[in-house]
N, C-alpha and C. Protein backbone atom coordinates (compact mmCIF):
# COMPACT_ATOMS: atom_id res chain seq x y z
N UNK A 1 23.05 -5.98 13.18
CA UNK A 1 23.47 -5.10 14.24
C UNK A 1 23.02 -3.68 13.92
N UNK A 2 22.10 -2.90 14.45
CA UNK A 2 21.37 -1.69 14.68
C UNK A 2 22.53 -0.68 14.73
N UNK A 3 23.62 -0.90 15.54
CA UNK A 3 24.44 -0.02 15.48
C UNK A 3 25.57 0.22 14.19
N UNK A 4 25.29 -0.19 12.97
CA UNK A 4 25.92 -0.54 12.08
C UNK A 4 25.69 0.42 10.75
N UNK A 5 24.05 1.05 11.35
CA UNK A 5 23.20 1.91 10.86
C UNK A 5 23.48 3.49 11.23
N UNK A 6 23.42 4.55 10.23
CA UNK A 6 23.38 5.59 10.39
C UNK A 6 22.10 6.37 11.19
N UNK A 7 21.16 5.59 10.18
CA UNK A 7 19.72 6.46 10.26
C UNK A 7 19.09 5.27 9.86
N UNK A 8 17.71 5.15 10.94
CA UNK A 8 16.47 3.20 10.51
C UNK A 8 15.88 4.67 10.50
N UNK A 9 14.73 4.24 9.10
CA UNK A 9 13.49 4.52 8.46
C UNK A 9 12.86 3.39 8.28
N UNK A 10 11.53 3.71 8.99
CA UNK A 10 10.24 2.59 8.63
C UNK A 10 9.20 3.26 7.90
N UNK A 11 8.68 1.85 7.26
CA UNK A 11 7.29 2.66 6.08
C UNK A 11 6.45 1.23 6.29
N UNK A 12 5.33 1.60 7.09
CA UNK A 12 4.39 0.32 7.15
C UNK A 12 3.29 0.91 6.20
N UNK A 13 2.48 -0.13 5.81
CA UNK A 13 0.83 0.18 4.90
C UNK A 13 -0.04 -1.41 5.09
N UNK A 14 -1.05 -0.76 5.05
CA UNK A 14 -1.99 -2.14 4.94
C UNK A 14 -2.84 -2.22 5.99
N UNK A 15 -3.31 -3.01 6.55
CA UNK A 15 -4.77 -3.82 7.40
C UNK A 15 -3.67 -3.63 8.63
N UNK A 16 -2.57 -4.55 8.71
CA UNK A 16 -2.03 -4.80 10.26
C UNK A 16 -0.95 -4.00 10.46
N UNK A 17 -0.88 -2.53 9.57
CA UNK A 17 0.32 -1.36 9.66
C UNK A 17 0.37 -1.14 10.98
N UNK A 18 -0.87 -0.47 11.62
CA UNK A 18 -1.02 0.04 12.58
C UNK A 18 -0.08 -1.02 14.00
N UNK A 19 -0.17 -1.82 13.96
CA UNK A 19 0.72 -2.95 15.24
C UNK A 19 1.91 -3.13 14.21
N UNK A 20 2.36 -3.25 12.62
CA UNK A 20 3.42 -3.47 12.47
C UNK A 20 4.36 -2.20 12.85
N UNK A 21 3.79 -0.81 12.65
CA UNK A 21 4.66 0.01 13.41
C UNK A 21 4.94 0.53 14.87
N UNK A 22 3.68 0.00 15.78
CA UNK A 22 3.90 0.02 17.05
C UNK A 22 5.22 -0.92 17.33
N UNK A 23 5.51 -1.94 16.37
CA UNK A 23 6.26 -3.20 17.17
C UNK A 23 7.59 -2.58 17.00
N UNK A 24 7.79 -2.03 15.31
CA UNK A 24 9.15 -1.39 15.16
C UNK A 24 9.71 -0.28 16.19
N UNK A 25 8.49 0.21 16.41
CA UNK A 25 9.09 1.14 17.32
C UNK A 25 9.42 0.94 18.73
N UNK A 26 8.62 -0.02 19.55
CA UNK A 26 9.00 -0.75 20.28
C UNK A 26 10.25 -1.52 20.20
N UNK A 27 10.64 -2.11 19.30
CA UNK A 27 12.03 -2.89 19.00
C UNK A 27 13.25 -1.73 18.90
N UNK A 28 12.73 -0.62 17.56
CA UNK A 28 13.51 0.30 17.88
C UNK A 28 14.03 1.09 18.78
N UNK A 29 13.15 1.83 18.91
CA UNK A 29 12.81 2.94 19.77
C UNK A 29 13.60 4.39 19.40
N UNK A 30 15.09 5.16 20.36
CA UNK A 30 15.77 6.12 20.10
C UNK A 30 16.42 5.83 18.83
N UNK A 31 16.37 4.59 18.64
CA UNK A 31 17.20 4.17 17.49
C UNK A 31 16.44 4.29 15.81
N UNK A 32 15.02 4.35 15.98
CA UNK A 32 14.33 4.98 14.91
C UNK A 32 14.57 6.24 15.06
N UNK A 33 14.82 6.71 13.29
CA UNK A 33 14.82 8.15 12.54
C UNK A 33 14.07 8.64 12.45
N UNK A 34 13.10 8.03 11.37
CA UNK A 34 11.68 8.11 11.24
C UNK A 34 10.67 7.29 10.73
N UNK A 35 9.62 7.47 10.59
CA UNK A 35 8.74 6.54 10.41
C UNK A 35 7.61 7.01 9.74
N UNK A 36 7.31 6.56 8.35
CA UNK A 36 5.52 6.26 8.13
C UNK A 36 4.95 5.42 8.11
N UNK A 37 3.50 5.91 8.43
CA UNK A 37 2.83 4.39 8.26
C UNK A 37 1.98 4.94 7.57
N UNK A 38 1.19 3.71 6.87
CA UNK A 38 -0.28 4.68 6.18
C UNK A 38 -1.57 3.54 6.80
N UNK A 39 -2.87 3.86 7.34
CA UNK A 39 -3.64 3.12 7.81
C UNK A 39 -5.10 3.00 7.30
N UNK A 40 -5.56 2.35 7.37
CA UNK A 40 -6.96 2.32 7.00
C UNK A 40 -8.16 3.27 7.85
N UNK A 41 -8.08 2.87 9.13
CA UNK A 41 -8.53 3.42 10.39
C UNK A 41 -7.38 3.90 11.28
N UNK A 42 -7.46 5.21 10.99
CA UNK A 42 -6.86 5.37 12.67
C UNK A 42 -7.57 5.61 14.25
N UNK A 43 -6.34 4.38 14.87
CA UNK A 43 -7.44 4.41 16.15
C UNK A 43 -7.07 5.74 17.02
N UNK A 44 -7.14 5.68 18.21
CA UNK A 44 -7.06 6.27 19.40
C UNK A 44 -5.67 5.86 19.76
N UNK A 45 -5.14 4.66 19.54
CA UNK A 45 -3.68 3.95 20.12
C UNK A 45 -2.77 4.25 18.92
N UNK A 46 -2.99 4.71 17.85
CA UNK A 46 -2.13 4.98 16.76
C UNK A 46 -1.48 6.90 17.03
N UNK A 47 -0.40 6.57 18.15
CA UNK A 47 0.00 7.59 18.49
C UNK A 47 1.85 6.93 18.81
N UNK A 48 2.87 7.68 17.73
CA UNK A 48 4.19 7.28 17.85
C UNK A 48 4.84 8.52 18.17
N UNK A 49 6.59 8.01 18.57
CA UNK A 49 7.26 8.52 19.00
C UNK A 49 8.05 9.67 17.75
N UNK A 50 7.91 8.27 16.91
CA UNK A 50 9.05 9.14 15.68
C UNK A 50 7.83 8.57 13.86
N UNK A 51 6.70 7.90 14.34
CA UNK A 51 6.34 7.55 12.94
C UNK A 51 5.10 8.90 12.63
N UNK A 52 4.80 9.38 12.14
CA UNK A 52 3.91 10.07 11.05
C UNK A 52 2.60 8.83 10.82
N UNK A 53 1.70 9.13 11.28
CA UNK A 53 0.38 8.41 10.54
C UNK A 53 -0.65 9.08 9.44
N UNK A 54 -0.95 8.82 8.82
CA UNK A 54 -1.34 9.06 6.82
C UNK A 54 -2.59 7.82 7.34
N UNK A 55 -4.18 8.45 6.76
CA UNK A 55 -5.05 7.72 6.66
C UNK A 55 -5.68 7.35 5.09
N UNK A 56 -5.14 6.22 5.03
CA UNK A 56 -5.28 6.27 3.45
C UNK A 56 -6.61 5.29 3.04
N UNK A 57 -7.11 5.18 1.90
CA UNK A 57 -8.27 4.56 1.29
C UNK A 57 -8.37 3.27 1.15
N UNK A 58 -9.27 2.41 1.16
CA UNK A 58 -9.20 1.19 0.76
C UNK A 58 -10.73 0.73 1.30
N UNK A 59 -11.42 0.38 0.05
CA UNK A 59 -10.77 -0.65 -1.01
C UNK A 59 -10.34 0.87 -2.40
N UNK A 60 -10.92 1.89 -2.07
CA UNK A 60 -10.35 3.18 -3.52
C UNK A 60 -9.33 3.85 -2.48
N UNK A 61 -8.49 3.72 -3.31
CA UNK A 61 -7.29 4.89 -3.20
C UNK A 61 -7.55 6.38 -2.44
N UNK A 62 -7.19 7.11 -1.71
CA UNK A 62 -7.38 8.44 -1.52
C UNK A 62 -6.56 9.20 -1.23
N UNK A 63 -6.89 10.74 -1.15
CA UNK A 63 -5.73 11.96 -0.94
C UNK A 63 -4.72 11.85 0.01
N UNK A 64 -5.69 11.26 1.24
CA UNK A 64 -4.36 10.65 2.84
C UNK A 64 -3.81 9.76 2.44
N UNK A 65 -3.33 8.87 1.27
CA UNK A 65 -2.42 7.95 1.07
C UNK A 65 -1.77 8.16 -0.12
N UNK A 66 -2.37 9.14 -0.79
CA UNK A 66 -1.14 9.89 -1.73
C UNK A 66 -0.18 10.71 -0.41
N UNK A 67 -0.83 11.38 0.35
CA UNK A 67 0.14 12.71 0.83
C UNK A 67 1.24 11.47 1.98
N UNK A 68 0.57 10.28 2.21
CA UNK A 68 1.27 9.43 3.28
C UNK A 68 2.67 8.91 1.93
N UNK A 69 2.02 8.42 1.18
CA UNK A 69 3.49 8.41 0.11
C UNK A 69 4.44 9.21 -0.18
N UNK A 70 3.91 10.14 -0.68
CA UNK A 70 4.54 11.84 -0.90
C UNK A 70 5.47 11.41 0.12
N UNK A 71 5.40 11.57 1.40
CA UNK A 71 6.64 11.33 2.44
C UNK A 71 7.31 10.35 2.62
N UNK A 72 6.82 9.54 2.30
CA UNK A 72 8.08 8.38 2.41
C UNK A 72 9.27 8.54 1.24
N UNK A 73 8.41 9.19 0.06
CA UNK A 73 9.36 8.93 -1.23
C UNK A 73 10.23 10.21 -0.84
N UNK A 74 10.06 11.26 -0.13
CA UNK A 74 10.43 12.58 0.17
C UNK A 74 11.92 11.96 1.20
N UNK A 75 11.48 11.04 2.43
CA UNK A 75 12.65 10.06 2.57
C UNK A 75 13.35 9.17 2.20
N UNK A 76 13.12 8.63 1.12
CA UNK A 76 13.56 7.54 0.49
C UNK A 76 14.88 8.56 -0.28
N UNK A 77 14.46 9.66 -0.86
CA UNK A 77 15.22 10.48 -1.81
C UNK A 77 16.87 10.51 -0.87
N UNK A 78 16.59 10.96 -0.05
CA UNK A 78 17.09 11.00 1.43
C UNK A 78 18.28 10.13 2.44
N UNK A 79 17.76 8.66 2.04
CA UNK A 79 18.24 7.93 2.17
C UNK A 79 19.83 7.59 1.86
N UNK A 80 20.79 7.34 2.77
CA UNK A 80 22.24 6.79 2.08
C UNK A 80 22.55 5.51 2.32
N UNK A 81 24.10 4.80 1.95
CA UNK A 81 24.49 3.97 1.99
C UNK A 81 24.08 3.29 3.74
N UNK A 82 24.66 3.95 4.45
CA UNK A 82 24.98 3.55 5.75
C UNK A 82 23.18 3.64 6.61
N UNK A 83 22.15 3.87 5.80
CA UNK A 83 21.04 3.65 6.36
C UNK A 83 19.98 2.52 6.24
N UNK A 84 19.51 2.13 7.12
CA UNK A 84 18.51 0.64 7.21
C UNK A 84 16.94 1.70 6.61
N UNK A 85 16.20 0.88 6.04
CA UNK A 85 15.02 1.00 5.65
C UNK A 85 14.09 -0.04 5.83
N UNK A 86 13.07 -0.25 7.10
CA UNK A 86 12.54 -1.35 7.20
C UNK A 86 11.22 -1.01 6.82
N UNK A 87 10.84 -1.89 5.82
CA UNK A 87 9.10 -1.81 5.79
C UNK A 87 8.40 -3.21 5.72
N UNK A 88 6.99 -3.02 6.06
CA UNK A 88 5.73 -3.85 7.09
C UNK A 88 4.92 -3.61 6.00
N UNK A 89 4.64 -4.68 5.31
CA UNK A 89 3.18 -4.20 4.29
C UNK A 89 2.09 -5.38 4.92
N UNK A 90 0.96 -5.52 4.63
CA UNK A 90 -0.05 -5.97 5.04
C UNK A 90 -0.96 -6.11 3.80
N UNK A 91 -2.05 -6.64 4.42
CA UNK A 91 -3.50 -6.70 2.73
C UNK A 91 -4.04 -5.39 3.25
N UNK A 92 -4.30 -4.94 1.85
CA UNK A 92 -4.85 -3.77 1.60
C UNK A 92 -4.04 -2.57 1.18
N UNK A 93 -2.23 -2.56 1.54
CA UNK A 93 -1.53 -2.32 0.77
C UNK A 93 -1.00 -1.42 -0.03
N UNK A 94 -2.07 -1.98 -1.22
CA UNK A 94 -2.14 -1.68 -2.87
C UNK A 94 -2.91 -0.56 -3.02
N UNK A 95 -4.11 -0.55 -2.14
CA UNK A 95 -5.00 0.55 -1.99
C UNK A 95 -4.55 1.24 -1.28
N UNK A 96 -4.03 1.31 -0.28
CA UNK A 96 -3.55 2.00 0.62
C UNK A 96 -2.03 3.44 0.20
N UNK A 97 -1.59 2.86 -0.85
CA UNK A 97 -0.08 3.37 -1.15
C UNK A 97 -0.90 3.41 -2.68
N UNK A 98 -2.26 4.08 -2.90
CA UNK A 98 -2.40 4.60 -4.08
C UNK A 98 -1.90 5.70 -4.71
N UNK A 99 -0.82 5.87 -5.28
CA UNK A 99 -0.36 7.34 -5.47
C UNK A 99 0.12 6.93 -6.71
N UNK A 100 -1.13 7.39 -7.74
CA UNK A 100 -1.15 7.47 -9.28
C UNK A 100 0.29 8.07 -9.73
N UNK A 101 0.87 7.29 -11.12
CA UNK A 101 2.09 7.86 -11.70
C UNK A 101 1.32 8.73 -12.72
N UNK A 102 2.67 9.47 -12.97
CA UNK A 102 2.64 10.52 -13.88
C UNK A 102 1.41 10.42 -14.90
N UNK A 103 0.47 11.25 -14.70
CA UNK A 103 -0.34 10.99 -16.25
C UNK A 103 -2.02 10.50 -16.01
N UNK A 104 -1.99 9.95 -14.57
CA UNK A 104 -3.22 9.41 -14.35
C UNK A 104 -3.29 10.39 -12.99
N UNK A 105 -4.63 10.72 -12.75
CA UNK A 105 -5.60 11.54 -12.07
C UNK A 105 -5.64 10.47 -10.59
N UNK A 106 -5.74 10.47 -9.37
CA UNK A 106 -6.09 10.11 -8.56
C UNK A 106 -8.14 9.73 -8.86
N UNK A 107 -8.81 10.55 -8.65
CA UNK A 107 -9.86 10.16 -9.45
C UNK A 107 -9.74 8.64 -10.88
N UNK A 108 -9.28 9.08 -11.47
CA UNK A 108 -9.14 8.37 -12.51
C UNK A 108 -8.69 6.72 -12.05
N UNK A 109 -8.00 7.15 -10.89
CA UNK A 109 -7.64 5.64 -10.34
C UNK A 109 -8.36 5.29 -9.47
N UNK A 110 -9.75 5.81 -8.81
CA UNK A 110 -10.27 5.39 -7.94
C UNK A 110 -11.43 5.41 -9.06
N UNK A 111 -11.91 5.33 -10.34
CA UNK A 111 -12.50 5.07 -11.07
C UNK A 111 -12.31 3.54 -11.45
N UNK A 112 -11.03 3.55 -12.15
CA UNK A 112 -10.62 1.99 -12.82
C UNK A 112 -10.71 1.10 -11.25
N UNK A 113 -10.37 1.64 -10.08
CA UNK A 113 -10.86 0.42 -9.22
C UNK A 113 -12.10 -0.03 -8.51
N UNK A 114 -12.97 1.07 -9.05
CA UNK A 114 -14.64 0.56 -8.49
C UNK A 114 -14.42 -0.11 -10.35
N UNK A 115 -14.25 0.27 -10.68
CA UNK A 115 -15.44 -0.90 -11.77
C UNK A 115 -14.41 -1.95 -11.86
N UNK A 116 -13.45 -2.14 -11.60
CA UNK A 116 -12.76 -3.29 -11.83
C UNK A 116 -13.34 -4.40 -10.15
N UNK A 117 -13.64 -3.46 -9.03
CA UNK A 117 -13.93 -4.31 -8.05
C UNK A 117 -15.44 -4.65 -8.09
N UNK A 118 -16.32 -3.59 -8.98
CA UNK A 118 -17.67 -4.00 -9.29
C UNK A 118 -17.94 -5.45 -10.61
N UNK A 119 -16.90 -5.18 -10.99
CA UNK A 119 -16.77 -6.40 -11.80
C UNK A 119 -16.87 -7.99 -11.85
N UNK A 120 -16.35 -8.12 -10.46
CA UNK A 120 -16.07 -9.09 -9.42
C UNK A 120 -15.00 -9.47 -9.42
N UNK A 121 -13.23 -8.75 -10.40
CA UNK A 121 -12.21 -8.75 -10.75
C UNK A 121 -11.61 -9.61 -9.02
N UNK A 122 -10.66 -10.52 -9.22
CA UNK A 122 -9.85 -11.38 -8.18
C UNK A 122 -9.05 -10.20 -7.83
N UNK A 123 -8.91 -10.26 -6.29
CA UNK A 123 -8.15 -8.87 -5.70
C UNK A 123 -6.63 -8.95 -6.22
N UNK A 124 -6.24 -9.93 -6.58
CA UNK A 124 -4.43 -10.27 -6.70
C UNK A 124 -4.81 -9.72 -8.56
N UNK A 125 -5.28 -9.84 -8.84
CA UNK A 125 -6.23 -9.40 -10.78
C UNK A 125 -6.08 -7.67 -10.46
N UNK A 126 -6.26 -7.23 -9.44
CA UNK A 126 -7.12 -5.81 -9.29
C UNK A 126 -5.69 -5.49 -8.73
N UNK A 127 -4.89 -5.71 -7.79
CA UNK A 127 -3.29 -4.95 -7.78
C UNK A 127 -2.27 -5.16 -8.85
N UNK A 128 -2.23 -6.60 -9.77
CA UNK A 128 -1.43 -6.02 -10.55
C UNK A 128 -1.74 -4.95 -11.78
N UNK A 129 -3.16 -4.77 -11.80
CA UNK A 129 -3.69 -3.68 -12.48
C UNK A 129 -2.97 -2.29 -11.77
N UNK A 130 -3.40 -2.35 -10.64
CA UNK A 130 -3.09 -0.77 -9.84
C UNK A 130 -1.83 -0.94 -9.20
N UNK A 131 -1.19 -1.76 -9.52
CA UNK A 131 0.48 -2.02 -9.58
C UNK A 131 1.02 -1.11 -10.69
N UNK A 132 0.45 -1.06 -11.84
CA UNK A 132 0.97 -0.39 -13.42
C UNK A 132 0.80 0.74 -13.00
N UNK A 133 -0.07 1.60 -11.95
CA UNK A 133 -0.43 2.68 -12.17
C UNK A 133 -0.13 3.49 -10.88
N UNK A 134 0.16 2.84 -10.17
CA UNK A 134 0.81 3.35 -8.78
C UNK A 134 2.62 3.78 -8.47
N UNK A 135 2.86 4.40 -8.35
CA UNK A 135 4.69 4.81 -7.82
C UNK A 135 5.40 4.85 -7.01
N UNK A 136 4.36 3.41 -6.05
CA UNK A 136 5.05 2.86 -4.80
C UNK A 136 5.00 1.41 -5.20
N UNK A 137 3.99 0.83 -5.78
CA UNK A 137 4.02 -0.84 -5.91
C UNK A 137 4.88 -1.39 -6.98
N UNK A 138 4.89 -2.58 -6.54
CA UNK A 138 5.19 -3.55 -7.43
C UNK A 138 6.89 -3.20 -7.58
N UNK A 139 7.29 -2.83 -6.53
CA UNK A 139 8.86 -2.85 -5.98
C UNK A 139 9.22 -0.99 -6.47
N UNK A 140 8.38 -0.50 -6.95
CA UNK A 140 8.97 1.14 -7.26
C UNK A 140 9.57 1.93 -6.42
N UNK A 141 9.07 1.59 -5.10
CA UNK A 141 9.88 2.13 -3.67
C UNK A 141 10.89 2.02 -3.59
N UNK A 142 10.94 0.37 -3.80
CA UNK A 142 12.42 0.03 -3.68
C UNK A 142 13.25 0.40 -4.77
N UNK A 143 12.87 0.49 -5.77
CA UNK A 143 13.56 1.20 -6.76
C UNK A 143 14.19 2.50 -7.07
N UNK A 144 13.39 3.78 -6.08
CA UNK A 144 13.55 4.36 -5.90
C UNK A 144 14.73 4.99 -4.83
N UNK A 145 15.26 3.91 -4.23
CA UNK A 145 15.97 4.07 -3.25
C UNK A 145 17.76 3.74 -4.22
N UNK A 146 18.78 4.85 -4.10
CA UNK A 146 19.58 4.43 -5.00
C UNK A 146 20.59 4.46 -4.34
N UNK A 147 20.89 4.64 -3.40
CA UNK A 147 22.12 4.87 -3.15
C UNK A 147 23.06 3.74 -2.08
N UNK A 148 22.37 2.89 -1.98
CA UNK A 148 22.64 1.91 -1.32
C UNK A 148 22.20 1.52 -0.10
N UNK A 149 21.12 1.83 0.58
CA UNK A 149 20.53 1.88 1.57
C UNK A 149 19.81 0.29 1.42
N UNK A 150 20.33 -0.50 3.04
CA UNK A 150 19.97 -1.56 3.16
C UNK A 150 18.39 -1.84 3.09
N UNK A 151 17.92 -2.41 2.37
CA UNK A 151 15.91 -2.79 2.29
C UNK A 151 15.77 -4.17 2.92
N UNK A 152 14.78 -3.85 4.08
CA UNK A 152 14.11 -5.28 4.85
C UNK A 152 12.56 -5.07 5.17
N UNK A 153 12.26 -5.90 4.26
CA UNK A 153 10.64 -5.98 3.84
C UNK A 153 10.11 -6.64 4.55
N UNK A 154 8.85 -6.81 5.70
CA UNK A 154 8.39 -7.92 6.17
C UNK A 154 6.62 -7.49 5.90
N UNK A 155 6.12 -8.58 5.27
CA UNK A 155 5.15 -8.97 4.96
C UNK A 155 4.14 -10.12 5.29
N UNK A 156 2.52 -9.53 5.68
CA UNK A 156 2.03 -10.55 5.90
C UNK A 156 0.82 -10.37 5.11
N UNK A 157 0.39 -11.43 4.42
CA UNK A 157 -0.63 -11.63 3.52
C UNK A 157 -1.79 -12.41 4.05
N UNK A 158 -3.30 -11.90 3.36
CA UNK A 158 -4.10 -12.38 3.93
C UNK A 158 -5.53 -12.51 2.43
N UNK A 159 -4.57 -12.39 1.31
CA UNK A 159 -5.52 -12.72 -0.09
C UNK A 159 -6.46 -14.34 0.39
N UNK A 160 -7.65 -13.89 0.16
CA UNK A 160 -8.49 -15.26 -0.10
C UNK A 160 -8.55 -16.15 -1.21
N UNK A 161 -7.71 -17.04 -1.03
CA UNK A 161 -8.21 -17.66 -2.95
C UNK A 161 -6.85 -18.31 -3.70
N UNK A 162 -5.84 -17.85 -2.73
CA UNK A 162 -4.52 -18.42 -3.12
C UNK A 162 -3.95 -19.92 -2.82
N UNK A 163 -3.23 -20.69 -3.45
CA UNK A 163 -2.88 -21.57 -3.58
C UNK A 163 -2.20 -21.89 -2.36
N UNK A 164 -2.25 -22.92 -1.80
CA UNK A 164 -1.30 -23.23 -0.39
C UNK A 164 0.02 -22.76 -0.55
N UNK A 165 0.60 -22.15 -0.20
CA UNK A 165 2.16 -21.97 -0.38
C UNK A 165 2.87 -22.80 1.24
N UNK A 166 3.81 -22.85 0.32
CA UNK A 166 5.44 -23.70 1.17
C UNK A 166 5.94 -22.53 1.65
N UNK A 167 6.81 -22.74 2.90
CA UNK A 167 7.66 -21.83 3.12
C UNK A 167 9.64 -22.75 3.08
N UNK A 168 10.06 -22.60 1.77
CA UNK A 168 10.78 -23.01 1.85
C UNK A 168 12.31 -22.69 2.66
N UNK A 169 12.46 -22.22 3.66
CA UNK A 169 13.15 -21.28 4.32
C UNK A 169 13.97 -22.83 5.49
């Protein structure tokens, strides 16, 4: 129940951000707070009511998806008990929500991922690498969020090379 919520924050990233935050906001609507997304391409139709669009890098990391992080974590800080937090990730993701931790150079991380992708490194090989080095992946977002603010993740994957999965649900 939507009305149960203080304040909905959305944070989409990836290949299909761009329609996963048109839909939230559509579903939402007055009832979204705010919103980022971070995109690969922005089109002409990537125009919201309440989301912020951030054009970030991929397959290397770049400055529009550090500064598209920067804000979400700037809301996340933000965040209380009585608020929903919905996020939309997609492939591409990992690159997309590159925002090097403490100690490593943005450069430096768009270094280790050309030669790790010139390598011929397996892309699921190449994020949990830039999982270690990023301060949104590999659940840090969510980690970041402390105060009790409800998290609903929806994800759609599109890795080549993975094992059939079940949906045991």
């Amino acid at each position: 129940n939507l009305d149960d919520y203080k304040r909905i924050y959305v944070f989409c990233a990836g290949k299909a951000s761009t329609n996963m935050a048109h839909a939230f906001e559509d579903i939402l609507g007055e009832k979204l707070t705010q919103g980022v997304v971070i995109v690969k391409i922005k089109e002409d139709t990537d125009i919201y009511a309440h989301t912020e669009v951030f054009v970030g890098g991929h397959p290397l990391p770049n400055a529009g998806g550090v500064e598209g992080c920067k804000r979400i974590l700037a809301l996340a800080d933000q965040m209380e008990k009585d608020d929903l937090f919905l996020v939309g990730l997609s492939g591409g993701c990992t690159a997309l929500m590159g925002y090097p931790v403490e100690g490593i150079t943005l450069e430096e991380m768009q270094a280790a991922t050309d030669v790790m992708i010139k390598s011929g490194m397996w892309v699921m090989d190449i994020n949990d690498v830039r999982g270690h080095l990023c301060r949104m992946n590999r659940g840090r977002l969510g980690q970041r969020i402390t105060k009790g603010t409800q998290i609903e993740c929806f994800e759609i994957w599109d890795a080549v090379g993975l094992d059939e999965m079940e949906d045991y649900t």
